[in-house]
Protein backbone atom coordinates (compact mmCIF):
# COMPACT_ATOMS: atom_id res chain seq x y z
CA UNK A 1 90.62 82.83 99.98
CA UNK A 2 92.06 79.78 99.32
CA UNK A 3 92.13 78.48 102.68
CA UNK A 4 88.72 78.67 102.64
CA UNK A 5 88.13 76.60 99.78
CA UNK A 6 87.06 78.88 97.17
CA UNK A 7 88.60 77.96 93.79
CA UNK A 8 87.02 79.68 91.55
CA UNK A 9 87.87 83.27 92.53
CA UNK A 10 90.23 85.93 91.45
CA UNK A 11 91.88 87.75 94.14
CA UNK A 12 93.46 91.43 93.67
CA UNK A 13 96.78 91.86 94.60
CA UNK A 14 99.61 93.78 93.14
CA UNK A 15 101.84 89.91 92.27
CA UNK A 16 98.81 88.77 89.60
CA UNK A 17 99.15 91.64 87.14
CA UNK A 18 102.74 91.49 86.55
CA UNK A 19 102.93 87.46 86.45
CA UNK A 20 100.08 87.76 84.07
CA UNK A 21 102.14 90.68 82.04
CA UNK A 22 104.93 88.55 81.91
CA UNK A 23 103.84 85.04 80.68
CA UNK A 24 101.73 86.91 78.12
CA UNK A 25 104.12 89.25 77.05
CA UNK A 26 102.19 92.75 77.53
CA UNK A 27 103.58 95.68 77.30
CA UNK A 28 102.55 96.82 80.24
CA UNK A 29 100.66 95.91 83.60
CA UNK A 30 97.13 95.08 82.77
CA UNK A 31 94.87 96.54 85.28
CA UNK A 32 91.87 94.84 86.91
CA UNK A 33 89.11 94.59 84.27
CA UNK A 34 92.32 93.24 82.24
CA UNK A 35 93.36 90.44 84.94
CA UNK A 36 89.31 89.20 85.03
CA UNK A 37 89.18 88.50 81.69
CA UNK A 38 92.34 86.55 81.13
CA UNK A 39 91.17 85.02 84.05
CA UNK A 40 87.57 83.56 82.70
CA UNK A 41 89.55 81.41 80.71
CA UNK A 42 91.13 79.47 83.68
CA UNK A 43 87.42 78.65 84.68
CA UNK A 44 86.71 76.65 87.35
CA UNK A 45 90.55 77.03 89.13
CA UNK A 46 91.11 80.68 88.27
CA UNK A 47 92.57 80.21 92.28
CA UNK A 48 95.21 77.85 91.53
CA UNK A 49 95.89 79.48 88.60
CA UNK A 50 96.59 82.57 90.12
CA UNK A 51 98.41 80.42 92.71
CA UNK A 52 100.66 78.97 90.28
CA UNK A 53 101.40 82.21 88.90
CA UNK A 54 102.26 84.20 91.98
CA UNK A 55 104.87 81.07 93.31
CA UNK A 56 106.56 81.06 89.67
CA UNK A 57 106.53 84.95 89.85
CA UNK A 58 108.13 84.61 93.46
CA UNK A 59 110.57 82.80 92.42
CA UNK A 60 111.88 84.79 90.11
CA UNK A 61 115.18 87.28 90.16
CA UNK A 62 114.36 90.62 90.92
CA UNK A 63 115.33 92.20 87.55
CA UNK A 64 112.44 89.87 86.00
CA UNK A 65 109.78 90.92 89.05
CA UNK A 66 110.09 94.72 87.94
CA UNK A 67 111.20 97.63 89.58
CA UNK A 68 108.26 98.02 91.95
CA UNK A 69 109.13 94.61 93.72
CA UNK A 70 106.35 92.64 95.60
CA UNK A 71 104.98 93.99 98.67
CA UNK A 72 105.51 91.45 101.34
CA UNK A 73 103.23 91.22 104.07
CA UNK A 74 105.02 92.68 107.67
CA UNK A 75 106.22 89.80 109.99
């Protein structure tokens, strides 16, 4: 989505919920009505936003990811 230029859109992937737990401290994953609404706020980048989020998120140890991990796309 962002290759194609669109920067104001919110894609749905299993990395956004859990950054989006974790920087604002839910208790648990929020699910996708959840992630659109924090999102509105990040209005008109809610892509980089989410971009930001998912290469912090990355980045992080494994312990701090969660126990599900993040699905990584096959090679």
């Amino acid at each position: 989505m962002r290759g194609a230029g669109l920067v104001d859109a919110v894609t749905d992937d299993d990395i956004t919920p859990r950054a989006i737990q974790l920087v604002y401290a839910l208790g648990e994953r929020p699910n996708r009505a959840a992630v659109l609404q924090r999102a509105e706020a990040w209005r008109p980048y809610r892509m980089w936003a989410l971009v930001l989020l998912n290469v912090w998120l990355r980045g992080q140890p494994p312990e701090v990811k969660g126990r599900r991990g993040l699905r990584r796309r096959p090679k």
